[in-house]
Protein backbone atom coordinates (compact mmCIF):
# COMPACT_ATOMS: atom_id res chain seq x y z
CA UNK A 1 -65.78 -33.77 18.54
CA UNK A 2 -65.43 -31.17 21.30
CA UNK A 3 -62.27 -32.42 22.24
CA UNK A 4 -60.48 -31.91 18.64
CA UNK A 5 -62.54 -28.25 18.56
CA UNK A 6 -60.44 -27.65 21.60
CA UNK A 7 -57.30 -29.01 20.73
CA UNK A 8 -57.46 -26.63 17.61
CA UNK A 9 -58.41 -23.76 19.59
CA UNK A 10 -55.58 -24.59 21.63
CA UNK A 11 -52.74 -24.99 18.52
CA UNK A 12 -54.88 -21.25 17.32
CA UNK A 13 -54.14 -19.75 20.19
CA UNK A 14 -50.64 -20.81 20.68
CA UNK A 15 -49.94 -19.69 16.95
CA UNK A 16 -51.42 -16.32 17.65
CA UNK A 17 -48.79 -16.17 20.81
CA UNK A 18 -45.97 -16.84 18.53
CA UNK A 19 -46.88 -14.44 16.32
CA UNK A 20 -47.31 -11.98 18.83
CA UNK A 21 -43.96 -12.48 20.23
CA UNK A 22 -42.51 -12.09 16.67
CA UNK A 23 -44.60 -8.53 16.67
CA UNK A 24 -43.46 -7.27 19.58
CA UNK A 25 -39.45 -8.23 18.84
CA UNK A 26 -40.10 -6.68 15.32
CA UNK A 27 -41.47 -3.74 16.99
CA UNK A 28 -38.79 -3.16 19.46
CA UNK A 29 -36.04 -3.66 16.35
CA UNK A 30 -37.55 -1.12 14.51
CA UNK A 31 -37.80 1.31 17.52
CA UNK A 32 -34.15 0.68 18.16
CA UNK A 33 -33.02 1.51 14.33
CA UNK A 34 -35.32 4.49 14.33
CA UNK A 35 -33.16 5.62 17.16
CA UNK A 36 -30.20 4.86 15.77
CA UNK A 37 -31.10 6.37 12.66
CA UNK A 38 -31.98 9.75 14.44
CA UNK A 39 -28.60 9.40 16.47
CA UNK A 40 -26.67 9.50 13.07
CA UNK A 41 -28.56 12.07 11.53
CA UNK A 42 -27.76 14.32 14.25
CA UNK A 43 -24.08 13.38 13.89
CA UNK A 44 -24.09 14.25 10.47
CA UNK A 45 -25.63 17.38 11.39
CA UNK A 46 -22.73 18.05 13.68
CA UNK A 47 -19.78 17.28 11.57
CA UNK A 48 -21.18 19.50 8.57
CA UNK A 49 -21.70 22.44 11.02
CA UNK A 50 -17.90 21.67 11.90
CA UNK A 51 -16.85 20.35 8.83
CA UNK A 52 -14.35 23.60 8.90
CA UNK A 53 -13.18 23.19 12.05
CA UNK A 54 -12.03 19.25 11.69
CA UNK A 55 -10.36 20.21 8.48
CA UNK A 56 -8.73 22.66 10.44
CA UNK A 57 -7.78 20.09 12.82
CA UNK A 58 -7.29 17.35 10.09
CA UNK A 59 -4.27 19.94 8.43
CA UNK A 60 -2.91 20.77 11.55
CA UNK A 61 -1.97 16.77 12.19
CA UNK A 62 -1.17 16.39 8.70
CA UNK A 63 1.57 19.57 8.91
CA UNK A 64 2.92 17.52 12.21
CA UNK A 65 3.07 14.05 10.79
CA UNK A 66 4.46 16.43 7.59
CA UNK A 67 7.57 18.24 9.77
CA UNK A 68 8.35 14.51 10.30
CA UNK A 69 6.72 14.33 14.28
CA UNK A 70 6.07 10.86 15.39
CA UNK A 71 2.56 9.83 16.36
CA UNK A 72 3.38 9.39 20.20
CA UNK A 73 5.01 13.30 20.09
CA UNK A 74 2.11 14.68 18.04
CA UNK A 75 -0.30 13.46 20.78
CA UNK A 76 1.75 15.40 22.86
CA UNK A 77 1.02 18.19 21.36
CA UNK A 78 -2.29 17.96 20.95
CA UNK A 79 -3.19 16.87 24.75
CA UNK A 80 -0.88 20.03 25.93
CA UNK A 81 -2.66 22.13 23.48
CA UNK A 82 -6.49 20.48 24.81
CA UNK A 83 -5.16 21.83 28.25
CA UNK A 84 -3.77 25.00 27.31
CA UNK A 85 -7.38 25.67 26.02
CA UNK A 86 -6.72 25.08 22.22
CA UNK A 87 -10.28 24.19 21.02
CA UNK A 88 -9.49 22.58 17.85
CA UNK A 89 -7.33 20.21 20.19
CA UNK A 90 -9.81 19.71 22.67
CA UNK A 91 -11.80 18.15 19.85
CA UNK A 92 -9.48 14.92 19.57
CA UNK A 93 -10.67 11.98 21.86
CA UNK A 94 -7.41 9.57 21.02
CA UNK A 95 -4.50 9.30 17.85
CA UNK A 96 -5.31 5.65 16.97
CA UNK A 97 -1.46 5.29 16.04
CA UNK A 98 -1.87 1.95 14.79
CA UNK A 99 -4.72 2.89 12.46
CA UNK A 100 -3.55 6.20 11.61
CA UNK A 101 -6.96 7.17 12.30
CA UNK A 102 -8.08 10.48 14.48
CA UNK A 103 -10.91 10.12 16.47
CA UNK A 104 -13.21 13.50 17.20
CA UNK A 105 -15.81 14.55 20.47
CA UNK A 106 -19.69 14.91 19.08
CA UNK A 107 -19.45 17.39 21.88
CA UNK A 108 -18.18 20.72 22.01
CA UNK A 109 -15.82 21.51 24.42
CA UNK A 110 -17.25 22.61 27.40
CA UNK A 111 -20.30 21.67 26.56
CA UNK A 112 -22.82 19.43 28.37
């Protein structure tokens, strides 16, 4: 009789270790979207406190692809403007010329 008292005490505790293992990963996955969630709330923060400046940005690569610039010389353009100090260029990480995407900094230039 003791023996099967301690064979379910033993398949108790085991089940309690499982579910504390699925606890502690639940835990962690929640801590890590919480995180994640704060990290993109404070992006969106960003972009509407520069919403004018990357339309600014957006027209200016819009009037270059308009005057009929290719992609490669319109990244040009904006990496000698980035150097010569033009902020709105400094903003642009990469042209994804493929995608026809633009890709901005979360950063201000400068900025730490």
């Amino acid at each position: 009789m003791e023996r099967g008292v301690d064979e379910v005490s033993s398949k108790q505790a085991a089940a309690w270790k499982k579910v504390d293992k699925v606890k502690e990963a639940q835990e962690r996955r929640v801590g890590e979207l919480r995180a994640k969630e704060e990290e993109d709330r404070r992006r969106g923060e960003l972009l509407e406190l520069r919403a004018g400046e990357v339309d600014s940005l957006l027209a200016s690569l819009r009037a270059g692809l308009g005057r009929g610039m290719a992609w490669t010389a319109l990244q040009e353009l904006v990496d000698e403007s980035a150097r010569a100090g033009d902020q709105l260029a400094a903003m642009v990480v990469r042209l994804d010329l493929r995608g026809v995407a633009k890709e901005v900094s979360r950063k201000c230039p400068g900025s730490v």
